[in-house]
Protein backbone atom coordinates (compact mmCIF):
# COMPACT_ATOMS: atom_id res chain seq x y z
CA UNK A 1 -37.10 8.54 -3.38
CA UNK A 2 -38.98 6.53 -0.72
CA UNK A 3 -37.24 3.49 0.82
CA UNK A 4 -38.40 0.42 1.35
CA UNK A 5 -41.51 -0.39 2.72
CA UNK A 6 -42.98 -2.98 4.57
CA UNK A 7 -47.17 -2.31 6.04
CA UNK A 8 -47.38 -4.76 8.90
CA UNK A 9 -44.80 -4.40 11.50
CA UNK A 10 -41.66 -5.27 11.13
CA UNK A 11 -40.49 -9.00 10.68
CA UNK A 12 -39.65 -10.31 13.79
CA UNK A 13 -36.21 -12.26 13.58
CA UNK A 14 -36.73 -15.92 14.36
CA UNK A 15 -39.07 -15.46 10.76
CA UNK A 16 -36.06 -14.11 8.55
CA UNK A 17 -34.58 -17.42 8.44
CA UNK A 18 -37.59 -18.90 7.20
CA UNK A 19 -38.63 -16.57 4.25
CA UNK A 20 -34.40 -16.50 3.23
CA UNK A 21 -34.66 -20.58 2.80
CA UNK A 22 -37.81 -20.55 0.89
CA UNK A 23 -36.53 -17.54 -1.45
CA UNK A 24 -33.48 -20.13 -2.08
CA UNK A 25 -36.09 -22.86 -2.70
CA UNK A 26 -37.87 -20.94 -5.19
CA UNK A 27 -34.86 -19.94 -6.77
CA UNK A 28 -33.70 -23.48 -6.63
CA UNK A 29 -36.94 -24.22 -8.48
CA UNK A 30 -35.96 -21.83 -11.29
CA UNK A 31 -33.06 -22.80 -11.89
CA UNK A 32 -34.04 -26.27 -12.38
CA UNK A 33 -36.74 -25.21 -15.08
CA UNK A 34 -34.11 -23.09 -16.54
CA UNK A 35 -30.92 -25.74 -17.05
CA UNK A 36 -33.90 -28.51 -17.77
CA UNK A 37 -33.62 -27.97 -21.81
CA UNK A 38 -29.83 -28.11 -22.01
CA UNK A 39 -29.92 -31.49 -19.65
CA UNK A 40 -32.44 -33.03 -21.58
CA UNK A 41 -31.49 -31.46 -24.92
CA UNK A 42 -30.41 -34.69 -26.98
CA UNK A 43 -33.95 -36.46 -25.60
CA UNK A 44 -35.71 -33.16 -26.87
CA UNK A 45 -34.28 -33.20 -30.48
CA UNK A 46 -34.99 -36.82 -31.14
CA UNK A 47 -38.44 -36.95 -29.48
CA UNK A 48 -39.82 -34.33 -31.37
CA UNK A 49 -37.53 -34.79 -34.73
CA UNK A 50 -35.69 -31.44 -34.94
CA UNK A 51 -31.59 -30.99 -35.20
CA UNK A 52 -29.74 -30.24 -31.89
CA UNK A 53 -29.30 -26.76 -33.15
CA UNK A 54 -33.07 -26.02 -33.83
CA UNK A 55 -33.83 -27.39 -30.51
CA UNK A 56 -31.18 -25.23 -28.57
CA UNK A 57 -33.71 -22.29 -29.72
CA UNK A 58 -35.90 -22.82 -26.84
CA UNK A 59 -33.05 -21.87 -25.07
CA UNK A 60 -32.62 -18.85 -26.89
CA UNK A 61 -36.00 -17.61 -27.20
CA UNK A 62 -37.02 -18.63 -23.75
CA UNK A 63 -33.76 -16.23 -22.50
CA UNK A 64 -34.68 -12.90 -24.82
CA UNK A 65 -37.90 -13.21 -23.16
CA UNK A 66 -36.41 -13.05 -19.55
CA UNK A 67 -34.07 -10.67 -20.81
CA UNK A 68 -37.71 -8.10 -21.81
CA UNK A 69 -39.49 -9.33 -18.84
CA UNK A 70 -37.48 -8.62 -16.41
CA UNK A 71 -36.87 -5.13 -16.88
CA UNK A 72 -40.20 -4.37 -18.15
CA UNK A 73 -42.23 -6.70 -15.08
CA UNK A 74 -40.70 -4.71 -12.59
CA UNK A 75 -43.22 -1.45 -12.65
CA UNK A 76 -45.86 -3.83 -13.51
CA UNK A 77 -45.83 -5.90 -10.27
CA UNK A 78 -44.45 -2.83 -8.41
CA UNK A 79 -47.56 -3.03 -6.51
CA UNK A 80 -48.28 -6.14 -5.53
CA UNK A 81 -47.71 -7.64 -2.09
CA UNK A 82 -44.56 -9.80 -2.67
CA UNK A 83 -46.26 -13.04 -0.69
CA UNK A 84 -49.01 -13.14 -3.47
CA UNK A 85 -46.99 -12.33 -6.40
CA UNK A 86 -43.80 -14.69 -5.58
CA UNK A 87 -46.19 -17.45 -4.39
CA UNK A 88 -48.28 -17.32 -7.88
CA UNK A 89 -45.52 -17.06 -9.99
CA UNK A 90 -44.38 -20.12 -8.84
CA UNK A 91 -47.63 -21.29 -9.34
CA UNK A 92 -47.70 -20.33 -13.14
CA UNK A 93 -44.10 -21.77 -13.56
CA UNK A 94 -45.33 -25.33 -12.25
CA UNK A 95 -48.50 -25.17 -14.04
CA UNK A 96 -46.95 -24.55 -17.66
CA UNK A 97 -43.94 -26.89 -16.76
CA UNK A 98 -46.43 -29.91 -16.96
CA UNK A 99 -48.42 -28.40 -19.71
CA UNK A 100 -45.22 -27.77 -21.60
CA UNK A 101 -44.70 -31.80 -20.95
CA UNK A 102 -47.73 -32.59 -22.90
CA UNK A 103 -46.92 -30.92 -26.41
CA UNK A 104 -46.93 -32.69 -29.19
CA UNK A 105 -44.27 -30.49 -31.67
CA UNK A 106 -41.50 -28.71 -31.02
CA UNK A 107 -43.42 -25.04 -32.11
CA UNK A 108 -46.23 -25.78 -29.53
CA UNK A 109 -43.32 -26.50 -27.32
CA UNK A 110 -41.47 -23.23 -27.99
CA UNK A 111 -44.80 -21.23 -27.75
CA UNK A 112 -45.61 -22.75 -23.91
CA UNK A 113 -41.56 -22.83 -23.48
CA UNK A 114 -41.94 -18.80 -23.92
CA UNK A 115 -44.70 -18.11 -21.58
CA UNK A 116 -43.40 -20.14 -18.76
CA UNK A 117 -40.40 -18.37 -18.07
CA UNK A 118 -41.81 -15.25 -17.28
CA UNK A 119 -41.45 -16.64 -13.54
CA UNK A 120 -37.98 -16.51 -13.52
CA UNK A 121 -38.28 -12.68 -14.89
CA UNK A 122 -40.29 -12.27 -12.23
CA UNK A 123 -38.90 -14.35 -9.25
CA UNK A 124 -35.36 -13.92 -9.15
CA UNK A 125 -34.76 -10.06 -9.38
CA UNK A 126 -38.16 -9.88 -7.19
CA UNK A 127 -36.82 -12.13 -4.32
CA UNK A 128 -33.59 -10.27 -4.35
CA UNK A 129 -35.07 -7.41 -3.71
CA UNK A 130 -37.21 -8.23 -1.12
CA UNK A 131 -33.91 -8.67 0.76
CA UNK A 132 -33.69 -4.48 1.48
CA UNK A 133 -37.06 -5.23 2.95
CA UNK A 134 -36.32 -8.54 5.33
CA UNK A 135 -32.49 -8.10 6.23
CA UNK A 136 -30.65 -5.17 7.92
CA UNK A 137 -28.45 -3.48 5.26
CA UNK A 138 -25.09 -4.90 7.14
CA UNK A 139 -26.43 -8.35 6.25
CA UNK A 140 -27.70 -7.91 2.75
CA UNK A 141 -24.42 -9.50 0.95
CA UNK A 142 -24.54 -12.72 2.66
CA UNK A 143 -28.51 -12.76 2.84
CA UNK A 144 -28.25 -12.51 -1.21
CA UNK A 145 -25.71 -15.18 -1.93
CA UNK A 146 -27.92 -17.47 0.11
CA UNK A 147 -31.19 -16.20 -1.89
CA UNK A 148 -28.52 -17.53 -5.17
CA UNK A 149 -27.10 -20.31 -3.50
CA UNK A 150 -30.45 -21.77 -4.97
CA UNK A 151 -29.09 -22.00 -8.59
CA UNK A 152 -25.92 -23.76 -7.57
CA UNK A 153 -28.52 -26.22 -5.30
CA UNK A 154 -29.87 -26.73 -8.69
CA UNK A 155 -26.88 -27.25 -10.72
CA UNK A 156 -25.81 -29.80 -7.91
CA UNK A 157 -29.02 -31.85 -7.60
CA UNK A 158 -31.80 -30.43 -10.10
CA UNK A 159 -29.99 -30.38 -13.56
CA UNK A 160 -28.36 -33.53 -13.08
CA UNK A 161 -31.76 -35.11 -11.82
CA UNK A 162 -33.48 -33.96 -14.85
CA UNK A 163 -30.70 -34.94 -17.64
CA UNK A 164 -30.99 -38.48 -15.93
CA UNK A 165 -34.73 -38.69 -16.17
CA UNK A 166 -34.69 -36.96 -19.40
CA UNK A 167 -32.38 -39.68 -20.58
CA UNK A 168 -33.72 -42.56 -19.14
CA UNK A 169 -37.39 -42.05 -19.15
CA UNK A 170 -37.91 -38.54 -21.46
CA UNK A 171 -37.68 -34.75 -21.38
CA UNK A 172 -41.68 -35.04 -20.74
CA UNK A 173 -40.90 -36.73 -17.18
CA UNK A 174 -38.25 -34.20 -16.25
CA UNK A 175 -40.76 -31.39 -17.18
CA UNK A 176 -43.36 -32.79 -14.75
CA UNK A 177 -40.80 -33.05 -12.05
CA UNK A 178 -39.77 -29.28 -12.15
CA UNK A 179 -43.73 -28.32 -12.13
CA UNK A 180 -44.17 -30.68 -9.08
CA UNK A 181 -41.29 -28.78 -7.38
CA UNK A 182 -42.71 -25.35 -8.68
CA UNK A 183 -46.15 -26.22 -6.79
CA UNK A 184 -44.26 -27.16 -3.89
CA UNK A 185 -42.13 -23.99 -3.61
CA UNK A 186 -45.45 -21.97 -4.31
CA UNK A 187 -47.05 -23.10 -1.02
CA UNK A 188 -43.48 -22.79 1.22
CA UNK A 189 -43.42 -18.97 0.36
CA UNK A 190 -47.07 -18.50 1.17
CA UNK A 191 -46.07 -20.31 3.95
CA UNK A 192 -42.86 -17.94 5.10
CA UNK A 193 -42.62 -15.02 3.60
CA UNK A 194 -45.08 -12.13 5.82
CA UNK A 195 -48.16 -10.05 4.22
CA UNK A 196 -47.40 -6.61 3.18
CA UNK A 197 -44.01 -6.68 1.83
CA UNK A 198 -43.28 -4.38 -1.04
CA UNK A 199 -39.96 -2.77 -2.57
CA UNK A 200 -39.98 0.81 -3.16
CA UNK A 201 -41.52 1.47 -6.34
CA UNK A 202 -39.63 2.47 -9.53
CA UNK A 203 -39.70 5.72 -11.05
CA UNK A 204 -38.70 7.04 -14.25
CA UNK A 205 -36.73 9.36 -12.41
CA UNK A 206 -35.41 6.42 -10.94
CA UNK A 207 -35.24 4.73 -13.68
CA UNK A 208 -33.46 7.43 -15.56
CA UNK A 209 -30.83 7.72 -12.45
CA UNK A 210 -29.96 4.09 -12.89
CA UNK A 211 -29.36 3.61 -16.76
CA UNK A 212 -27.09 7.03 -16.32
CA UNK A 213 -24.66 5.15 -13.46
CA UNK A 214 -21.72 4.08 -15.53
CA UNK A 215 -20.63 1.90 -12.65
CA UNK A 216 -23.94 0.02 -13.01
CA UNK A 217 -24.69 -0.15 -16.66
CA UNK A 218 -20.94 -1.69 -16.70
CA UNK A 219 -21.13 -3.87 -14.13
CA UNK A 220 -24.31 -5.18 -16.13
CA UNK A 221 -22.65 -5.51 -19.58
CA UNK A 222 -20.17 -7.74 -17.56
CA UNK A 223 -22.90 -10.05 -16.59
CA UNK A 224 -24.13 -9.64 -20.47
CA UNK A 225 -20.80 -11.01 -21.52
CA UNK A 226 -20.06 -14.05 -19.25
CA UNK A 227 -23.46 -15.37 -19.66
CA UNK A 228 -22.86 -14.97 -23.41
CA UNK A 229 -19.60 -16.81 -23.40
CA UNK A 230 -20.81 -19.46 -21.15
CA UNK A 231 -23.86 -20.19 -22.78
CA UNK A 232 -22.05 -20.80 -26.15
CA UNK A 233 -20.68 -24.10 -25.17
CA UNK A 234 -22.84 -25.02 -21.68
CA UNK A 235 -26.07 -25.31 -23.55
CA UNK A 236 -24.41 -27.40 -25.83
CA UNK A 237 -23.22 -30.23 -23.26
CA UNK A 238 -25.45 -32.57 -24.08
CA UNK A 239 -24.72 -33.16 -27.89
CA UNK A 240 -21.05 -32.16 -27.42
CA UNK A 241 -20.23 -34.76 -25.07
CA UNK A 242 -22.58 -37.72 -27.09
CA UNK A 243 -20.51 -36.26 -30.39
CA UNK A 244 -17.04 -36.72 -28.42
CA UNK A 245 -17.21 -39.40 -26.11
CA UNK A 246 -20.45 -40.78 -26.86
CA UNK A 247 -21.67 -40.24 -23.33
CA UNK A 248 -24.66 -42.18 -21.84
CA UNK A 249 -27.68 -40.75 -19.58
CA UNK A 250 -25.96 -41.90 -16.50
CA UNK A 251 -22.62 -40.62 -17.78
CA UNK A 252 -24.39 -37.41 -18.50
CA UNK A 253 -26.01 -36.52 -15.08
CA UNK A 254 -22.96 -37.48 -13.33
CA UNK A 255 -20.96 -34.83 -15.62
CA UNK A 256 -23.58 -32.20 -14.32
CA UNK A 257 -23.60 -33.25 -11.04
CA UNK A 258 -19.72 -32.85 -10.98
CA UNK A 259 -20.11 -29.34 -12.72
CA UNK A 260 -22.71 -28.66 -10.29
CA UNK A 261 -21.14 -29.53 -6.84
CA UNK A 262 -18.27 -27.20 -7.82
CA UNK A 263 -20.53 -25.19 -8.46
CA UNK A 264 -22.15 -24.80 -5.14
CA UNK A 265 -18.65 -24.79 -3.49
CA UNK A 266 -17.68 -22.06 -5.37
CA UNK A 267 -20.69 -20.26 -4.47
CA UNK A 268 -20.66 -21.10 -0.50
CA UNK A 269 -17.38 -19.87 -0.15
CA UNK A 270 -17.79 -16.40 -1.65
CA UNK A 271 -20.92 -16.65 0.37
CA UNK A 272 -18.48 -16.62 3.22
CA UNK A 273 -15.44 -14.48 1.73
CA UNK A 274 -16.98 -11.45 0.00
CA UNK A 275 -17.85 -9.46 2.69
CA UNK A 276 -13.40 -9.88 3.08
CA UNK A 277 -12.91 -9.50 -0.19
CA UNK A 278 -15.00 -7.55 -1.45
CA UNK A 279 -17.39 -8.07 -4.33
CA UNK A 280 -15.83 -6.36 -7.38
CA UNK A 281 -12.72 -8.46 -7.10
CA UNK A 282 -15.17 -11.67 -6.29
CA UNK A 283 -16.75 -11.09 -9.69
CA UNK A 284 -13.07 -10.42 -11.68
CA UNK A 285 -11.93 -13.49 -10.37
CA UNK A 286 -15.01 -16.10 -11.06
CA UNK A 287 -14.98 -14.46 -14.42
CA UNK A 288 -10.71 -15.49 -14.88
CA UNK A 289 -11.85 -18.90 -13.00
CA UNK A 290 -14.41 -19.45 -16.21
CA UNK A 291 -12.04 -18.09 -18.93
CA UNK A 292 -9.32 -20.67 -17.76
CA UNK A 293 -11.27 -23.46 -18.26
CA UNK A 294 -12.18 -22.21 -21.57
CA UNK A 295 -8.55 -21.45 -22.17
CA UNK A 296 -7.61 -25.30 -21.55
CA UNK A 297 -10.95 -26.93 -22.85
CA UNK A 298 -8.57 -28.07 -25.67
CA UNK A 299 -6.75 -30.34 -23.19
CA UNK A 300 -9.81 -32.81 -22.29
CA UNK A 301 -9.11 -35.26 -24.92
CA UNK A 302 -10.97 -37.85 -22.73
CA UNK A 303 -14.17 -37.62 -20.68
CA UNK A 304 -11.87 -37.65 -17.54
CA UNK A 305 -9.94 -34.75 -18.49
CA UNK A 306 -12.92 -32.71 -19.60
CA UNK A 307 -13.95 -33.24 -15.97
CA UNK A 308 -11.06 -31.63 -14.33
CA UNK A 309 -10.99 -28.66 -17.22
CA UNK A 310 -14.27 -28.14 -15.78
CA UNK A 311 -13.65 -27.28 -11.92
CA UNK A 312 -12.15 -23.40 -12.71
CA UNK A 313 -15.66 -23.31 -14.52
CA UNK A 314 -17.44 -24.69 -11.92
CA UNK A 315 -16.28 -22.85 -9.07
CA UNK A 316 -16.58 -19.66 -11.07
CA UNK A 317 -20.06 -19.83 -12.45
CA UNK A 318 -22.57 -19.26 -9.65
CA UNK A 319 -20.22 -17.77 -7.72
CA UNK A 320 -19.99 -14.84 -10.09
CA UNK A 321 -23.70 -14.55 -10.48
CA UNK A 322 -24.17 -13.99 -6.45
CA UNK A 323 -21.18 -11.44 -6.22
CA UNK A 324 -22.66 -9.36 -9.56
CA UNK A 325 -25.70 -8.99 -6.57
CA UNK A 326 -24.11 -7.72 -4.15
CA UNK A 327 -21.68 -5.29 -6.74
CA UNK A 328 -24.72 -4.30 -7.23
CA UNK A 329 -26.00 -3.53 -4.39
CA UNK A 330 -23.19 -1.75 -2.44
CA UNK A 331 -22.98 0.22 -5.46
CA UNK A 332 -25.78 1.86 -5.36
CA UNK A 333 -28.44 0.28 -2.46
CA UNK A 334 -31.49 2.83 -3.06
CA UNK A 335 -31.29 1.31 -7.25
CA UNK A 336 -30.81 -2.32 -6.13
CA UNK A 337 -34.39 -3.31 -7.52
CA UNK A 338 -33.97 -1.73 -10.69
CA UNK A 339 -30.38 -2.48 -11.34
CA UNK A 340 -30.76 -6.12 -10.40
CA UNK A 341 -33.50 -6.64 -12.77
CA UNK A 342 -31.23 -5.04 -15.56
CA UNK A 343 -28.48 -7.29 -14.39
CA UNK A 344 -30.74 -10.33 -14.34
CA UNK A 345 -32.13 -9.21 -18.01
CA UNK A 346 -28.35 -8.95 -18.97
CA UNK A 347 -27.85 -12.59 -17.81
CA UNK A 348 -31.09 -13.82 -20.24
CA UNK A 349 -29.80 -12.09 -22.92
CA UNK A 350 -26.24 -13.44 -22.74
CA UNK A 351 -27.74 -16.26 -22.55
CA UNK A 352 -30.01 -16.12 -25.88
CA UNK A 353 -26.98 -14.99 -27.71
CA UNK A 354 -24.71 -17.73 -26.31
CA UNK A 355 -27.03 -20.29 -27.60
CA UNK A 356 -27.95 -18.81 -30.44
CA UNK A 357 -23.85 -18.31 -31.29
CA UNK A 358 -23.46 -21.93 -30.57
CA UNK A 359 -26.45 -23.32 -32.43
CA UNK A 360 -24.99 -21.46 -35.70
CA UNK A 361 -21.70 -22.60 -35.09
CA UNK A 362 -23.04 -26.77 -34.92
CA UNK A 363 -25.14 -26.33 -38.27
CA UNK A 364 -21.83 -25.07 -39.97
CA UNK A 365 -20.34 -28.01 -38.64
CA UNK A 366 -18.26 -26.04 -36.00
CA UNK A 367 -18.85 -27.58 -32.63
CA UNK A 368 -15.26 -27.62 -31.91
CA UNK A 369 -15.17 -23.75 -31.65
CA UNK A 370 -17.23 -23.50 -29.06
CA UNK A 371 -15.03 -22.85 -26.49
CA UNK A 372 -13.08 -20.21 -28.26
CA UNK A 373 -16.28 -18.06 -29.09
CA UNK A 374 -17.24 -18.25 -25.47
CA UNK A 375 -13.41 -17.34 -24.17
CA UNK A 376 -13.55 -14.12 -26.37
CA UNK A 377 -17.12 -13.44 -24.65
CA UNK A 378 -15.27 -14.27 -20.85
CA UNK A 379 -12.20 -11.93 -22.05
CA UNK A 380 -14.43 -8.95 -22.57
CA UNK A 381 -16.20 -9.67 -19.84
CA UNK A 382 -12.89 -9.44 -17.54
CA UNK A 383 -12.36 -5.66 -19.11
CA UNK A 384 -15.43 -4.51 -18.06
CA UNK A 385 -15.45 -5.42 -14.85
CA UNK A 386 -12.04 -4.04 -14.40
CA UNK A 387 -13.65 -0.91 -15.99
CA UNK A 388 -16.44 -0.75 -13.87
CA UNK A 389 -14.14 -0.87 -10.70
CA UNK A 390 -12.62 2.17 -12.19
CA UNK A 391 -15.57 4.27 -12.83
CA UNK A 392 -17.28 3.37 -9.21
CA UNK A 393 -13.95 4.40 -7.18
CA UNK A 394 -14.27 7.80 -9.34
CA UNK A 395 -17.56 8.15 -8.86
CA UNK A 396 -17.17 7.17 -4.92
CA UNK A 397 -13.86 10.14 -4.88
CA UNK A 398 -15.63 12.82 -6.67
CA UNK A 399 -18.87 12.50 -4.03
């Protein structure tokens, strides 16, 4: 299989820096779009006159479509010049952002919900791996868990942001916002990222090779299963916490903000440690650090104690997303394209099923299971990573 290609020289150093921070922009940007429905999910179900639980469906169809699109985008946009295609996918994700803000029902809202997320399909498993491409291979771990350390970014500032203006002024505001920022990330990587990068193109051989590597297809059923059991409860936090604390907008954003900044410390330091560490272990231990907090949700009887339940969470959730990367990666570095946009599909569809799991348990009046579904989902989760540790240090022995 070819490597890597890149048709204009090579990049010359001082740029790298510059195309890494807009990559974390962009994915900064998408994950702002992406947590924007559960932030703004009470605002959502009373503006347009639907239950919570019919509502949390644009977070379930808008993740089985990332979870098709990203697997199936990658041979389609295997020839384009990455510049062009990351730069107008951000383009597309700003532009239906604000049309998505001007629909007047919740189906209309679902259909435009659908077609604007084929971004993230797009963006996040693209920019990762343009990282073979723009950073020597002894560099690639930390160079992806700053690429990622745009999600935590937006669980810190963006999510929070939009809950608050979701609450305050309307989900339709907090839409516009994230298509402002999409436009704006759009013309920073025009701006950084060099003409004539391009990824090796996927095969079916290639193709073939990586749905056959145990190793891999476990490591992305782990990711299948964390997203799954977070998602059951997380895209619920808006109408869980107004059911048991009757939380305010202010209240609200703070709550994600708190979530968030753990979030992004849990994230820089692995960005920092798993090079040490090493990233199989990274990615059993966020994935323990989640199920804990599951384990003692029961104990936040008050607001305050739900807080600190949280932080294991927290520091866990983006933190395991980056180190699933780099697995990834290091387990097979000539598959990284393909096997990151399975692992990134695996995410969506946890994801869907989380919050479809969760919406079925509110309309039979079960919100207070939530965390229990989602700590079964975490507990598997923990298996197969252990499993997959297994099978690569076989694999690794017999070659």
């Amino acid at each position: 299989m070819n490597g890597p290609s890149v048709k204009t020289p090579a990049v010359a150093p001082a740029a790298m820096p510059s195309v890494l921070w807009a990559l974390t922009f962009g994915n900064f940007v998408i994950g702002t779009g992406v947590m924007v429905v559960p932030g703004t999910l009470n605002d959502i179900s009373a503006s347009l006159n639907v239950s919570v639980s019919v509502a949390g469906q644009l977070i379930s169809f808008a993740a089985l479509l990332m979870c098709l699109g990203a697997p199936l985008l990658v041979a389609v946009v295997s020839d384009f010049d990455r510049r062009r295609l990351l730069a107008l996918t951000m383009v597309w994700y700003g532009a239906l952002h604000l049309l998505s803000a001007t629909m007047p029902t919740f189906a209309s809202l679902l259909v435009v919900r659908v077609l604007t997320v084929i971004s993230p399909a797009i963006f996040t498993p693209q920019a990762a791996a343009c990282i073979a491409v723009l950073v020597p291979p002894h560099q690639r771990g930390k160079a992806i868990s700053l690429v990622f350390l745009g999600w935590s970014v937006a669980s810190v500032l963006g999510m929070p942001l939009g809950s608050w203006i979701g609450g305050t002024m309307g989900w339709r505001y907090a839409f516009t916002a994230v298509g402002l920022l999409a436009f704006l990330s759009a013309a920073w990587v025009w701006r950084a990222m060099p003409d004539g990068v391009k990824p090796a193109a996927f095969s079916l051989a290639t193709w073939r090779e990586t749905l056959q590597s145990k190793p891999l297809m476990l490591c992305v059923a782990v990711t299948a299963f964390y997203s799954a059991g977070q998602f059951v409860l997380f895209s619920y936090f808006a109408p869980y916490y107004k059911t048991n604390f009757n939380i305010t907008p202010t209240q609200l954003s703070l709550m994600f903000a708190w979530f968030g900044a753990f979030g992004f410390l849990g994230n820089l330091w692995v960005s920092r440690n798993i090079e040490r560490l090493g990233a199989s272990r990274t990615v059993f231990v966020a994935v323990g650090s989640m199920a804990l907090s599951l384990a003692l949700w029961p104990l936040g009887s008050s607001l305050t104690l739900t807080a600190l339940v949280l932080i294991p969470w927290a520091l866990g959730c983006f933190s395991a997303n980056s180190a699933q990367q780099a697995r990834l990666s290091s387990i097979a570095p000539t598959l990284a394209s393909g096997s990151i946009a399975l692992n990134t599909s695996a995410m969506y569809a946890g994801q869907a099923a989380g919050a479809a799991s969760g919406g079925w348990l509110i309309a039979q009046g079960k919100m207070s299971m939530l965390h229990w579904a989602g700590l079964a989902g975490l507990l598997v989760a923990m298996v197969l990573s252990w499993l997959a540790t297994r099978a690569h240090a076989r694999k690794a022995r017999a070659a």
